[in-house]
C-alpha atoms as a PDB file:
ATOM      1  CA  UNK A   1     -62.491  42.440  52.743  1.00  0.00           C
ATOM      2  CA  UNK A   2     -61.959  45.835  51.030  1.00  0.00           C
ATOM      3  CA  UNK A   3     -58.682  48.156  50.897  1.00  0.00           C
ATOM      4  CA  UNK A   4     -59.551  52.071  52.068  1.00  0.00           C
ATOM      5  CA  UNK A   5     -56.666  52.705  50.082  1.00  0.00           C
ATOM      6  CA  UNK A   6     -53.351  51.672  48.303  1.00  0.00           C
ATOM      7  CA  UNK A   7     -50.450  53.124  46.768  1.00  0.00           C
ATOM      8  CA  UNK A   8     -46.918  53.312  45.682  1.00  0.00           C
ATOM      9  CA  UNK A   9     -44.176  55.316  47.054  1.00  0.00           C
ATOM     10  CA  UNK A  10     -42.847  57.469  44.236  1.00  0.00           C
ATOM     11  CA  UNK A  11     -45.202  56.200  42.068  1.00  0.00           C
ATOM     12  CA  UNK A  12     -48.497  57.231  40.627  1.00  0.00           C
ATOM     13  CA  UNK A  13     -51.614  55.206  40.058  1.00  0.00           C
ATOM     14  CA  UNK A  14     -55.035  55.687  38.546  1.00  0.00           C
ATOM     15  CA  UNK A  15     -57.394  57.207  41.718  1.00  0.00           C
ATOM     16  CA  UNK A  16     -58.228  54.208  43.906  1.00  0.00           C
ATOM     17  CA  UNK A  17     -61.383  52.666  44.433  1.00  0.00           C
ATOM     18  CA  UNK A  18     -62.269  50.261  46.015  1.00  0.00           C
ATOM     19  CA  UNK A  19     -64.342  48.086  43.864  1.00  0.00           C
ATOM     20  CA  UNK A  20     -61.508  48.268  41.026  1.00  0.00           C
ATOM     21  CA  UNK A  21     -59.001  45.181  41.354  1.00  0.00           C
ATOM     22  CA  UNK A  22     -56.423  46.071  39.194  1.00  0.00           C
ATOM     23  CA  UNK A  23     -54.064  49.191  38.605  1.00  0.00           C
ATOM     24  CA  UNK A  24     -50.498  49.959  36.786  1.00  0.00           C
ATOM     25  CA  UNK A  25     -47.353  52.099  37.745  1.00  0.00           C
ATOM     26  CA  UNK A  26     -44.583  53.159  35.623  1.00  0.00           C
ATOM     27  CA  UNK A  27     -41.251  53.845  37.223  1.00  0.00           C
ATOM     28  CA  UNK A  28     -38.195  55.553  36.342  1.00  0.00           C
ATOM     29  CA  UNK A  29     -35.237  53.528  34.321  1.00  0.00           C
ATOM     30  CA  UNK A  30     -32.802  52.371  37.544  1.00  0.00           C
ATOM     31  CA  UNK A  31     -35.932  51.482  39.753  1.00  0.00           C
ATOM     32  CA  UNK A  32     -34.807  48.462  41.837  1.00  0.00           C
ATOM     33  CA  UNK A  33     -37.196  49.120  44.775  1.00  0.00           C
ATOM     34  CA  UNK A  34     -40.992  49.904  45.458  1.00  0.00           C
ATOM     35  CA  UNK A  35     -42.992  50.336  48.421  1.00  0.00           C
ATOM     36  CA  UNK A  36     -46.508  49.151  48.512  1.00  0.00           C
ATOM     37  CA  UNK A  37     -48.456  50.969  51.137  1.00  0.00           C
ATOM     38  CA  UNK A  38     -52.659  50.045  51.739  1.00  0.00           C
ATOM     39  CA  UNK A  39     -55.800  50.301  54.502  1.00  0.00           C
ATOM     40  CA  UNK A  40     -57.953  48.425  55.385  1.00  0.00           C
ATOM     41  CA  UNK A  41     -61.417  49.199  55.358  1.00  0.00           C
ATOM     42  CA  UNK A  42     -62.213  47.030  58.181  1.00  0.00           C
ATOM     43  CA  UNK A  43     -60.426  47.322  61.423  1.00  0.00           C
ATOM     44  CA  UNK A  44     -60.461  43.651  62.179  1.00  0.00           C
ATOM     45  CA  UNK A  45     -59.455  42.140  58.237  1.00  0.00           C
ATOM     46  CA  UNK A  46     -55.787  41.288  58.000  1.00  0.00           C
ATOM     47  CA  UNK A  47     -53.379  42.620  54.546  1.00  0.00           C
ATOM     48  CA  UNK A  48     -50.729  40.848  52.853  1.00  0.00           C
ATOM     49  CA  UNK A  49     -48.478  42.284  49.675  1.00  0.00           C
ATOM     50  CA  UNK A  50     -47.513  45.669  51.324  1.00  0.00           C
ATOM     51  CA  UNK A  51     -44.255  46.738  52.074  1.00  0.00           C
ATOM     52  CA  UNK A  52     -40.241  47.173  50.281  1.00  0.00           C
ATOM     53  CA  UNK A  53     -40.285  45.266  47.000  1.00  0.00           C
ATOM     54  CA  UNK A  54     -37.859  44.375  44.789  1.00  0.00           C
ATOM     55  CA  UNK A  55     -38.411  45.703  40.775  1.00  0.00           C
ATOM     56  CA  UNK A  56     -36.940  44.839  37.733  1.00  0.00           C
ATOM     57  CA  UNK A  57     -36.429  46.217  34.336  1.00  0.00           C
ATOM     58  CA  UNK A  58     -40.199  45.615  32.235  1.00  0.00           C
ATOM     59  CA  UNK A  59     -43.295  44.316  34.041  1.00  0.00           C
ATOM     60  CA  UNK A  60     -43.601  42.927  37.098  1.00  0.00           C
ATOM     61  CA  UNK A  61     -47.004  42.028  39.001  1.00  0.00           C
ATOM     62  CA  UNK A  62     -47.853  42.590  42.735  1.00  0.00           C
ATOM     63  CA  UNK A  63     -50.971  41.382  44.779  1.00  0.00           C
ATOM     64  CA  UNK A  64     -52.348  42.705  47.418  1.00  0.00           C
ATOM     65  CA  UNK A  65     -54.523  40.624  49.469  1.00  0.00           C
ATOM     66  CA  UNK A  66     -57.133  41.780  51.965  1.00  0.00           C
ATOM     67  CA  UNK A  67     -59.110  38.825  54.189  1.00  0.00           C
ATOM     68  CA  UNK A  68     -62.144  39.821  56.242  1.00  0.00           C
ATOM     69  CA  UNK A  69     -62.501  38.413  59.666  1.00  0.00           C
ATOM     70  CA  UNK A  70     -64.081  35.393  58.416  1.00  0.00           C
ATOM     71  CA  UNK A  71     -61.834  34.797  56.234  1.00  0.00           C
ATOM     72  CA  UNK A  72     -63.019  35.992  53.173  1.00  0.00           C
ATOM     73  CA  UNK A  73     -60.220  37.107  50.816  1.00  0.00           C
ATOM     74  CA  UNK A  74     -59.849  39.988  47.954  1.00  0.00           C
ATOM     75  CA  UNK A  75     -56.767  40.623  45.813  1.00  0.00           C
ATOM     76  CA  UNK A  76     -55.944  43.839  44.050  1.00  0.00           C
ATOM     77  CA  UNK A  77     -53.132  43.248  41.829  1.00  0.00           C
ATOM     78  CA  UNK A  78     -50.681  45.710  40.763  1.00  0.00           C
ATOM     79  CA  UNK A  79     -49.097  45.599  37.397  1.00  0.00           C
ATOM     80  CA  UNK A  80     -45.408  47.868  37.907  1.00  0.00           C
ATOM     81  CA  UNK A  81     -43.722  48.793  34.775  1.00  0.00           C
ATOM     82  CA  UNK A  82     -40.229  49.502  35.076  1.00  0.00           C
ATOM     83  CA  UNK A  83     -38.808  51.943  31.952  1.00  0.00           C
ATOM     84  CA  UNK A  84     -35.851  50.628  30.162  1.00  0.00           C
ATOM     85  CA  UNK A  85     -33.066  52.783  29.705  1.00  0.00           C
ATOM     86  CA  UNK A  86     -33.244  54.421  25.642  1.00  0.00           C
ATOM     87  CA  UNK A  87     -33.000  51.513  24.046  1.00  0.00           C
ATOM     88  CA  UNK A  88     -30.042  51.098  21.655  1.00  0.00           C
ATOM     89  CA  UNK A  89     -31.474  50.083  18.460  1.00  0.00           C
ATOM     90  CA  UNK A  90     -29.668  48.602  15.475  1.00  0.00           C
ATOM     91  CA  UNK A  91     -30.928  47.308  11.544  1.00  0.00           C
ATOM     92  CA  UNK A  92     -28.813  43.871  10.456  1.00  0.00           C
ATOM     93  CA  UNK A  93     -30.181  42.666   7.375  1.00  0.00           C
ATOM     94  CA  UNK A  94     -32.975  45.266   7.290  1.00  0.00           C
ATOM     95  CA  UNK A  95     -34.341  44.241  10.515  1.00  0.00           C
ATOM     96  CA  UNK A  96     -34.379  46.308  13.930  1.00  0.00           C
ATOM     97  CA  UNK A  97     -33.178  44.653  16.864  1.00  0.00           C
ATOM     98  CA  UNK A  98     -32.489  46.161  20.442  1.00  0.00           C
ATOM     99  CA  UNK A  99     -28.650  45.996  22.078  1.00  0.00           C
ATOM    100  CA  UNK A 100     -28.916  43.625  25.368  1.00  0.00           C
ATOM    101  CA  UNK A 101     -28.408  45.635  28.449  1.00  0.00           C
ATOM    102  CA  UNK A 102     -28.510  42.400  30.767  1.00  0.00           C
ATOM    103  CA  UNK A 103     -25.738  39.676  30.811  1.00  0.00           C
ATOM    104  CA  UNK A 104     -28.651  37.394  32.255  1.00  0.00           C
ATOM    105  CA  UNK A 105     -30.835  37.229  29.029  1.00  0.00           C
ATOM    106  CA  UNK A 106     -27.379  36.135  26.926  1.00  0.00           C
ATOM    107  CA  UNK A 107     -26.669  32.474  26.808  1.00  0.00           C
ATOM    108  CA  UNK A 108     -23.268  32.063  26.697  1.00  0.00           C
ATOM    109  CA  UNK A 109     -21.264  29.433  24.588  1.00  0.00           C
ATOM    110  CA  UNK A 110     -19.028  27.512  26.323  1.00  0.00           C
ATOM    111  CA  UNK A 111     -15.895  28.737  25.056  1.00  0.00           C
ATOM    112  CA  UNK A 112     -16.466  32.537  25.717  1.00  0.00           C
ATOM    113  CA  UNK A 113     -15.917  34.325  28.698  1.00  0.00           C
ATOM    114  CA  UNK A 114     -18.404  37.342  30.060  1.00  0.00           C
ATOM    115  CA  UNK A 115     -16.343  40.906  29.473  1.00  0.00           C
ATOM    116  CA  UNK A 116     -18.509  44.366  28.769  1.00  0.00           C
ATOM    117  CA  UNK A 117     -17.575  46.708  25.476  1.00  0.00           C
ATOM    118  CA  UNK A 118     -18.376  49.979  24.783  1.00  0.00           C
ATOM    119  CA  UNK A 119     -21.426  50.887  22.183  1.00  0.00           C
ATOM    120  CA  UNK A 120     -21.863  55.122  21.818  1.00  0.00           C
ATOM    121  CA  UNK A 121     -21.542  55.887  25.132  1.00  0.00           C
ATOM    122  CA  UNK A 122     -23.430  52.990  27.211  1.00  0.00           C
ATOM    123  CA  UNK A 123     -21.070  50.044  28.063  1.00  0.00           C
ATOM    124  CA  UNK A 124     -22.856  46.575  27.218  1.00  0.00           C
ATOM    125  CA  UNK A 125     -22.580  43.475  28.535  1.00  0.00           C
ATOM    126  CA  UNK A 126     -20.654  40.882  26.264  1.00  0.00           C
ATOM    127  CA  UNK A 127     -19.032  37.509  25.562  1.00  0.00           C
ATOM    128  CA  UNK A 128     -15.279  37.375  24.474  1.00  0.00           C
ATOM    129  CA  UNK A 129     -13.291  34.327  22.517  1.00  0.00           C
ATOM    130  CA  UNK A 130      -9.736  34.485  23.253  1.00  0.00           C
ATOM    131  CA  UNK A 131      -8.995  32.091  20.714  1.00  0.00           C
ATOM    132  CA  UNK A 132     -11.011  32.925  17.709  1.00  0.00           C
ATOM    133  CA  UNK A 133     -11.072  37.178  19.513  1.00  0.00           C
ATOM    134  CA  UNK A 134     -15.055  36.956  18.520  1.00  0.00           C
ATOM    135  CA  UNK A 135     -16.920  39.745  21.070  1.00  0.00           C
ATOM    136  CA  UNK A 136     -20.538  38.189  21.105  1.00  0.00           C
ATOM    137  CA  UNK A 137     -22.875  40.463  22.105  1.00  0.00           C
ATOM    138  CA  UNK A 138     -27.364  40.327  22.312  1.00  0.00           C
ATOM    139  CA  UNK A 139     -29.768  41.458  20.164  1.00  0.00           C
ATOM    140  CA  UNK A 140     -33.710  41.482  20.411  1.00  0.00           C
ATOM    141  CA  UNK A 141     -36.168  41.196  17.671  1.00  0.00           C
ATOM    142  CA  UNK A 142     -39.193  42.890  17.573  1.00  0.00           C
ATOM    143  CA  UNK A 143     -40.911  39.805  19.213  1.00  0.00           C
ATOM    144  CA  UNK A 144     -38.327  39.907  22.069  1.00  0.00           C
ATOM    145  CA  UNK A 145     -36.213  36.908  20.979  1.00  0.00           C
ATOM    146  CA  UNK A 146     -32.899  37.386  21.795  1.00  0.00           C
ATOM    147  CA  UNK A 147     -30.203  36.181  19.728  1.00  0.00           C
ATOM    148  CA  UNK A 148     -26.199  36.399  20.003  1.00  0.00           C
ATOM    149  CA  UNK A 149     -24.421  38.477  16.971  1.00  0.00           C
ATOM    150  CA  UNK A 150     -20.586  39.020  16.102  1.00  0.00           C
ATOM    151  CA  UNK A 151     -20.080  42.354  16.908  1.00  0.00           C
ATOM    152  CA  UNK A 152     -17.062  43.738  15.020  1.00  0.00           C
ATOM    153  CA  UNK A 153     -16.213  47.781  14.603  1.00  0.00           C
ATOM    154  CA  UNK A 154     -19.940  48.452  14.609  1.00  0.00           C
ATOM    155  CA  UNK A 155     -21.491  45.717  12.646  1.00  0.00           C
ATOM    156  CA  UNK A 156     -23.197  42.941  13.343  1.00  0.00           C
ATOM    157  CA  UNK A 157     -23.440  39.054  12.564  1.00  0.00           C
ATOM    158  CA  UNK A 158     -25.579  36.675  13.225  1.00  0.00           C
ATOM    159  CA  UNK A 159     -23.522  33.796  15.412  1.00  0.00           C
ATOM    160  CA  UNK A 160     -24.455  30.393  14.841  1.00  0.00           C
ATOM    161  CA  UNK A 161     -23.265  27.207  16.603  1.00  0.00           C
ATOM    162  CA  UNK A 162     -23.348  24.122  15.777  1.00  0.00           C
ATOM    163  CA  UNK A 163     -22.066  20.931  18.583  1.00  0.00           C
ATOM    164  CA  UNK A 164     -21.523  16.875  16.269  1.00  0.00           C
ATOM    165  CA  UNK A 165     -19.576  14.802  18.938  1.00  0.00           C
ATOM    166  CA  UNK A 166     -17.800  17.061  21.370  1.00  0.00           C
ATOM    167  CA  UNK A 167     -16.903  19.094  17.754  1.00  0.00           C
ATOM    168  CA  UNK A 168     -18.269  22.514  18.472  1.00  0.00           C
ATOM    169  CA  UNK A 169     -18.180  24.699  15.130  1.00  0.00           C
ATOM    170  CA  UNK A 170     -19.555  28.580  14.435  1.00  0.00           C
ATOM    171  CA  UNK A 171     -20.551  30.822  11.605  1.00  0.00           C
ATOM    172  CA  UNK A 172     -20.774  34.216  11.934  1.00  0.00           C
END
């Protein structure tokens, strides 16, 4: 139940070996797809975990699984980094945060609508009032919390909401 080998298209990973279970890849920003590729030592084990998969931005974790003809099993696990684009990074209050780059991580009040703006030259994803014209936008803290701000010709505010009885009020 040993691999002869494994790898990554377009991606580099410490020299294999076969006794260790565990190796990392870094890919490119924009990375959305990975090919696994491994061999058998043993003509008549079986593999499972090759092949196209799907990547996204930050970590994700891949197993390879060879089973001897007895059924035996070892897995090798792959650990894939993904690069994030240069981060955009902005100081509220004397804190760093990071700009969200993914609509997905924002949770979106009910009142706003999704829309994109334009921060230097990257366009962000972004949540617009029509009403009270507040673009909402993400932020992440150093411990990757994410947390909506006001974002207003360049500056940013923290946005707080507050729901008493179907009364939905904000501070930003």
């Amino acid at each position: 139940n040993y691999l002869k080998s494994l790898s990554i298209e377009g991606g580099d990973i410490p020299e294999f070996s076969k006794d260790n279970l565990e190796y990392t890849a870094l890919f490119e920003p924009g990375t959305e797809k990975i090919v696994i590729n491994a061999e058998k030592e043993d003509g008549y084990a079986s593999i499972s975990g090759t092949g196209e998969h799907a990547v996204v931005e930050g970590e994700n974790k891949f197993e390879v699984t060879v089973t001897s003809e007895s059924g035996s099993s070892r897995t090798y696990i792959l650990n894939v980094t993904v690069k994030e684009y240069d981060p955009i990074i902005v100081k509220v209050d004397g804190e760093e945060y990071t700009v969200v780059r993914k609509l997905e991580e924002l949770t979106k009040p009910e009142s706003f609508t999704e829309t994109t703006i334009t921060i230097g030259e990257d366009t962000i994803p972004a949540l617009y009032n029509e009403v009270t014209k507040k673009t909402l936008v993400g932020l992440k803290d150093a411990n990757g919390k994410v947390s909506l701000f006001e974002y207003n010709d360049g500056k940013y505010t923290r946005y707080l909401e507050f729901t008493f009885n179907q009364l939905t009020l904000n501070r930003s």
